[in-house]
C-alpha atoms as a PDB file:
ATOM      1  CA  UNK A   1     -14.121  -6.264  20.015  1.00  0.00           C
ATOM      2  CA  UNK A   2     -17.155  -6.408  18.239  1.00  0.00           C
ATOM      3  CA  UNK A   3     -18.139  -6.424  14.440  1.00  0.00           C
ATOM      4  CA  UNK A   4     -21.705  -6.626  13.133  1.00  0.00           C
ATOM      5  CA  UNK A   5     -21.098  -7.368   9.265  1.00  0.00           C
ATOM      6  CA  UNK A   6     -23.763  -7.010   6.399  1.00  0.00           C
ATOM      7  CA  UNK A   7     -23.647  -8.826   3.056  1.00  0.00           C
ATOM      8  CA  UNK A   8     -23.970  -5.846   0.854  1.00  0.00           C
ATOM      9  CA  UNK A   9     -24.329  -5.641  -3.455  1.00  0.00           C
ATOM     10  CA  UNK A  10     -22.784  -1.863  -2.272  1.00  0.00           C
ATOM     11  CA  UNK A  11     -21.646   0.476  -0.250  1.00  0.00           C
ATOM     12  CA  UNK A  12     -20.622   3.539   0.821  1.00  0.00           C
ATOM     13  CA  UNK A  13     -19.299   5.922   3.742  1.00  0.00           C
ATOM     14  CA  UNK A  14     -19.444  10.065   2.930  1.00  0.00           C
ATOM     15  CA  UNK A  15     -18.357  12.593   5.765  1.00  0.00           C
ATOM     16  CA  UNK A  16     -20.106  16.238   4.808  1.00  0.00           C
ATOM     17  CA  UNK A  17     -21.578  14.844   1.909  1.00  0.00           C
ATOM     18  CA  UNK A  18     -18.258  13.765   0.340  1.00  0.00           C
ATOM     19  CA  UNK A  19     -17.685   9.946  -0.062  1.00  0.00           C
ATOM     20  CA  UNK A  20     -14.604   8.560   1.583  1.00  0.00           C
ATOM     21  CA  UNK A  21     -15.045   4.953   1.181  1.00  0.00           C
ATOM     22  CA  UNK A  22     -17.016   2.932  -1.376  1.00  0.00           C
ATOM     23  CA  UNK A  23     -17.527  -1.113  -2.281  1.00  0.00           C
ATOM     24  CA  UNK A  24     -19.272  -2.803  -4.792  1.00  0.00           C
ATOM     25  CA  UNK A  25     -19.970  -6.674  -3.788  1.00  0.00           C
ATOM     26  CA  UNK A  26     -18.879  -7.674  -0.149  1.00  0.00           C
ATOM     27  CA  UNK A  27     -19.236  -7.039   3.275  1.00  0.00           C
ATOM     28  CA  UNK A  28     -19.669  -3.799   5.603  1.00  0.00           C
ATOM     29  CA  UNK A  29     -18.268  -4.140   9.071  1.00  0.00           C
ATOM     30  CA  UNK A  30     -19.257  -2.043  11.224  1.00  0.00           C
ATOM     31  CA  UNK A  31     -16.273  -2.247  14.429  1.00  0.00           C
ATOM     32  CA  UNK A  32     -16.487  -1.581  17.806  1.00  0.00           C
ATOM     33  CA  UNK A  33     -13.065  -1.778  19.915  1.00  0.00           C
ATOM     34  CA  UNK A  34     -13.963  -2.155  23.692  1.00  0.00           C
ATOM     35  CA  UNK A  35     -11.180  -1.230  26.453  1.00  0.00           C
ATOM     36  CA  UNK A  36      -9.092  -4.283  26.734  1.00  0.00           C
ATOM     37  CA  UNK A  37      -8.884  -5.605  23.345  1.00  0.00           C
ATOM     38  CA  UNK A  38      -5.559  -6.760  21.221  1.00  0.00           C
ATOM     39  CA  UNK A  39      -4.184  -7.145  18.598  1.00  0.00           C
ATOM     40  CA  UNK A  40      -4.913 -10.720  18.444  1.00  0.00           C
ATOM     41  CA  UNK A  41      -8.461  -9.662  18.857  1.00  0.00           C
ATOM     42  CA  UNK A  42      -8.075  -7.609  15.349  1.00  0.00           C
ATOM     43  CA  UNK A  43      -5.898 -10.103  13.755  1.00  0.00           C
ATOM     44  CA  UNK A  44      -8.497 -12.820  14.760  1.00  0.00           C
ATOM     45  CA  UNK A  45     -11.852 -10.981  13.539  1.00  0.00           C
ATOM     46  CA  UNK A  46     -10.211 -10.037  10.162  1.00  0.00           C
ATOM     47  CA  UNK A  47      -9.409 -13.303   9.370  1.00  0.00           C
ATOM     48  CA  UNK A  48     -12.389 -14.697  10.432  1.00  0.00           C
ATOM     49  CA  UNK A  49     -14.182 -12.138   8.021  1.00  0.00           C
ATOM     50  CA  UNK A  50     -12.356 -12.425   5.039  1.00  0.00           C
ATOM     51  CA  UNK A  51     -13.010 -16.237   5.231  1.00  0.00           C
ATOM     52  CA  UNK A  52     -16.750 -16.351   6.815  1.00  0.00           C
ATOM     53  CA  UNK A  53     -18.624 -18.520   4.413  1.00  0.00           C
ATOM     54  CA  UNK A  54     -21.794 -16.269   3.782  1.00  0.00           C
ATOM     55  CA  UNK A  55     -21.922 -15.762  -0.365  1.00  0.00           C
ATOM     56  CA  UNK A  56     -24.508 -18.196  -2.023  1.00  0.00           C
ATOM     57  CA  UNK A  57     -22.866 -21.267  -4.035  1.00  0.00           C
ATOM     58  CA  UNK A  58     -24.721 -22.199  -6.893  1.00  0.00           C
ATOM     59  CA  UNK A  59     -26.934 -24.215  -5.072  1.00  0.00           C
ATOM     60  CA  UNK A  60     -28.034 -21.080  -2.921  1.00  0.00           C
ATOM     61  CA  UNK A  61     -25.920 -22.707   0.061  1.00  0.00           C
ATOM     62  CA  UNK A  62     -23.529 -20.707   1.968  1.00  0.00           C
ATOM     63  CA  UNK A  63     -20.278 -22.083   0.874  1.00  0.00           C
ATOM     64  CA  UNK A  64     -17.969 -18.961  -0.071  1.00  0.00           C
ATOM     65  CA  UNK A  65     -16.079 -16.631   1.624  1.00  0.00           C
ATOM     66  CA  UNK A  66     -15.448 -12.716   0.532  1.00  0.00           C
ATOM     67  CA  UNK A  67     -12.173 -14.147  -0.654  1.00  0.00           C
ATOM     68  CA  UNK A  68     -13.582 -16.595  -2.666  1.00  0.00           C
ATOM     69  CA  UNK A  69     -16.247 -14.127  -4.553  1.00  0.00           C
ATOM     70  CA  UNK A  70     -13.572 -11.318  -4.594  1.00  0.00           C
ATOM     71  CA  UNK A  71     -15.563  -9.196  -2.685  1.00  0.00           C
ATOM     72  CA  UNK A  72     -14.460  -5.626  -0.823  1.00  0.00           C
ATOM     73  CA  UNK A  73     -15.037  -4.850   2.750  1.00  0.00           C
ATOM     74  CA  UNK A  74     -16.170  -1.340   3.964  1.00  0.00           C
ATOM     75  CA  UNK A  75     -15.027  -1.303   7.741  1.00  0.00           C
ATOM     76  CA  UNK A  76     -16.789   1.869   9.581  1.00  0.00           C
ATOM     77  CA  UNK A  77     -15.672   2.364  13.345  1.00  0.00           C
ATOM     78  CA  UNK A  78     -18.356   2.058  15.770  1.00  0.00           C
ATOM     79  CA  UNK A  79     -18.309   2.837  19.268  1.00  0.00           C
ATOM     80  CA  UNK A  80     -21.832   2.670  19.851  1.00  0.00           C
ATOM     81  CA  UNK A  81     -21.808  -1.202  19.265  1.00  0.00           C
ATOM     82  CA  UNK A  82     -20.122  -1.178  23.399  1.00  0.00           C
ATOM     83  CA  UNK A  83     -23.119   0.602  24.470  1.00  0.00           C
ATOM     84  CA  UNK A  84     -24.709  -0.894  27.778  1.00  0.00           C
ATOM     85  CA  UNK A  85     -28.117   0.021  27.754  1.00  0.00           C
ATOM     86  CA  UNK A  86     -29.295  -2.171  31.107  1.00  0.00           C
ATOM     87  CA  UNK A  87     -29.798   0.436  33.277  1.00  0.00           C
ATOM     88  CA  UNK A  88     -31.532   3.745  32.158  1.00  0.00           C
ATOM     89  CA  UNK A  89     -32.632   5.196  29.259  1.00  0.00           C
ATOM     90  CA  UNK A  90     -29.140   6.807  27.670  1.00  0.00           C
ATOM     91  CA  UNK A  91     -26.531   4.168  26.817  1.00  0.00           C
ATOM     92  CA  UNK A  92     -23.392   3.736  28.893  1.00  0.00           C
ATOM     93  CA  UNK A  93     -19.884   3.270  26.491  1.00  0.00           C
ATOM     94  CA  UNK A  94     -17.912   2.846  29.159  1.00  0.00           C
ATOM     95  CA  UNK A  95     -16.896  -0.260  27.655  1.00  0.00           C
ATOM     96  CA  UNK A  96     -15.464   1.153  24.590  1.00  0.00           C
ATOM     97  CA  UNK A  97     -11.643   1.887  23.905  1.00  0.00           C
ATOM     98  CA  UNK A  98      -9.911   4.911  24.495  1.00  0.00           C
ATOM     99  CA  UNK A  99      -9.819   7.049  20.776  1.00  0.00           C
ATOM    100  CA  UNK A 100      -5.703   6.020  20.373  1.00  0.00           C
ATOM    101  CA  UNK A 101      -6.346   2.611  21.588  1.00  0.00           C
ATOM    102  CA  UNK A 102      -9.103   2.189  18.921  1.00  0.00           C
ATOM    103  CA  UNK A 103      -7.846   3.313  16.375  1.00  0.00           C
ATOM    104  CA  UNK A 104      -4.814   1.538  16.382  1.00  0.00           C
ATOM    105  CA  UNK A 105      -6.879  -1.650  16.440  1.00  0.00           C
ATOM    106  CA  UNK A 106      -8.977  -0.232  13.696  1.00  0.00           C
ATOM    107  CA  UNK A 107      -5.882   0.441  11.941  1.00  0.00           C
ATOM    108  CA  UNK A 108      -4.177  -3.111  12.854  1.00  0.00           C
ATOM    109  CA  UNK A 109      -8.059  -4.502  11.327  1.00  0.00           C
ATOM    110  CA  UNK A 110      -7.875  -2.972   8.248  1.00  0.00           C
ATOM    111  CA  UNK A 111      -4.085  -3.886   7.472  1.00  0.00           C
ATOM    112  CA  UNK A 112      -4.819  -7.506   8.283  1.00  0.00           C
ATOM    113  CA  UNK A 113      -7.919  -7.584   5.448  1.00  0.00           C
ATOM    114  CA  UNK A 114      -5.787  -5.926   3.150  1.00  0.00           C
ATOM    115  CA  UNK A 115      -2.730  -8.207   4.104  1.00  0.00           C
ATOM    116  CA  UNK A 116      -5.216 -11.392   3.117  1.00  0.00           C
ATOM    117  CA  UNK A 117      -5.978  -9.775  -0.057  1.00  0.00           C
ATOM    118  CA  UNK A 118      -9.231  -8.184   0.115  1.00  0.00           C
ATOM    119  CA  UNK A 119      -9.792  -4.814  -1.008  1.00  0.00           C
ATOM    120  CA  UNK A 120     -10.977  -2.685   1.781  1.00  0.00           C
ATOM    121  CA  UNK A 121     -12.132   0.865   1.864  1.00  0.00           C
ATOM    122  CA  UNK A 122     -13.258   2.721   5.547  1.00  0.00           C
ATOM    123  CA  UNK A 123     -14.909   5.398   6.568  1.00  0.00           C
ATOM    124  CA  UNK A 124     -13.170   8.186   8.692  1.00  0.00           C
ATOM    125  CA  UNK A 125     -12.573   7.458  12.225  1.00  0.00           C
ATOM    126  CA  UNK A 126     -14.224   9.898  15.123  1.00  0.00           C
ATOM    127  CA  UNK A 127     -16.481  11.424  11.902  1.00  0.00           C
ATOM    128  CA  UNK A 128     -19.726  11.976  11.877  1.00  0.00           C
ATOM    129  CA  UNK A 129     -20.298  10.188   8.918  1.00  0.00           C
ATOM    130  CA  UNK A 130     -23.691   8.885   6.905  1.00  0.00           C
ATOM    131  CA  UNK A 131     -23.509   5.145   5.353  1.00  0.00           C
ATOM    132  CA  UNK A 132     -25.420   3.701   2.537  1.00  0.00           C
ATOM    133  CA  UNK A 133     -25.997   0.357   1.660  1.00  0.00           C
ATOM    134  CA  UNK A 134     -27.959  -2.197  -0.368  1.00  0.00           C
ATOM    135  CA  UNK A 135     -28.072  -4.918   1.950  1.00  0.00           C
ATOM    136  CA  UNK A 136     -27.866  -8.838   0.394  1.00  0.00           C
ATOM    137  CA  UNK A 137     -30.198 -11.319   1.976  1.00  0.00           C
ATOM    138  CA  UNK A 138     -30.468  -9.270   4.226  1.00  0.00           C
ATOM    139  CA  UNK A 139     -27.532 -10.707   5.634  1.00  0.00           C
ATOM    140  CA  UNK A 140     -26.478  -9.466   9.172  1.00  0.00           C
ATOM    141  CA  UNK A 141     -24.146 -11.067  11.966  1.00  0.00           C
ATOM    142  CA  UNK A 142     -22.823 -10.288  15.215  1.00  0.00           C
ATOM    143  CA  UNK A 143     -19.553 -11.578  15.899  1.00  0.00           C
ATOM    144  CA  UNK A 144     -17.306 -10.764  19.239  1.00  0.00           C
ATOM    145  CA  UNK A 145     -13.723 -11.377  20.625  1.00  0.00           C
ATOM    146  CA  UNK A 146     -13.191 -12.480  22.861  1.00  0.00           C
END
């Protein structure tokens, strides 16, 4: 599983030009679920996310967490992050989940933010959807499980 996060001032998701998920101050995720992953693997990144120090103290230090600010998350599924691109010129997503699989980890993802506490909006899974964002920092990190 794979999420590549943004520190964002806002956010938003729309599928045919209708917005289906929205955020003020926090993070967008965007989530890849590769064939093999668990829900320990969810369970795991959500935490880690809700309490990944990357909001400015007062000294301008990373020292708070999205909990800590009372941030949102926007979580956006994203097969494309499994996409092997070492051979040839057209990505490979072999790696990625099957649709149910996913989305029952994108599902188990979201309920474990929101069971922390953190406000969490998404976009619409299998959509072809267009995201905005005003990215803080920038801000951007990879992170993986396993």
């Amino acid at each position: 599983m794979k999420a590549l996060i943004q520190r964002v001032t806002s956010a938003s998701v729309s599928v045919d030009n209708v917005i289906v998920g929205k955020i003020g101050q926090g993070l967008l995720v965007f989530l890849g679920v590769a064939e093999g992953d668990r829900s320990e693997d969810a369970s795991f990144l959500a935490d880690k996310i809700c309490n990944l120090r990357v909001f400015s103290n007062e000294d301008g230090k990373f020292d708070k967490s999205l909990i800590d600010v009372e941030g949102s998350l926007l979580v956006v599924s994203q097969f494309t992050l499994l996409g092997d691109t070492s051979k040839g010129r057209r990505p490979n997503f072999q790696k990625a989940a099957k649709a149910d699989d996913a989305l029952r980890l994108y599902q188990l993802f979201r309920d474990a933010v929101l069971g922390a506490g953190v406000r969490c909006e998404t976009g619409q899974f299998q959509a072809h959807m267009e995201v905005s964002l005003v990215n803080d920092g920038p801000v951007t990190l990879m992170l993986e499980r396993p």
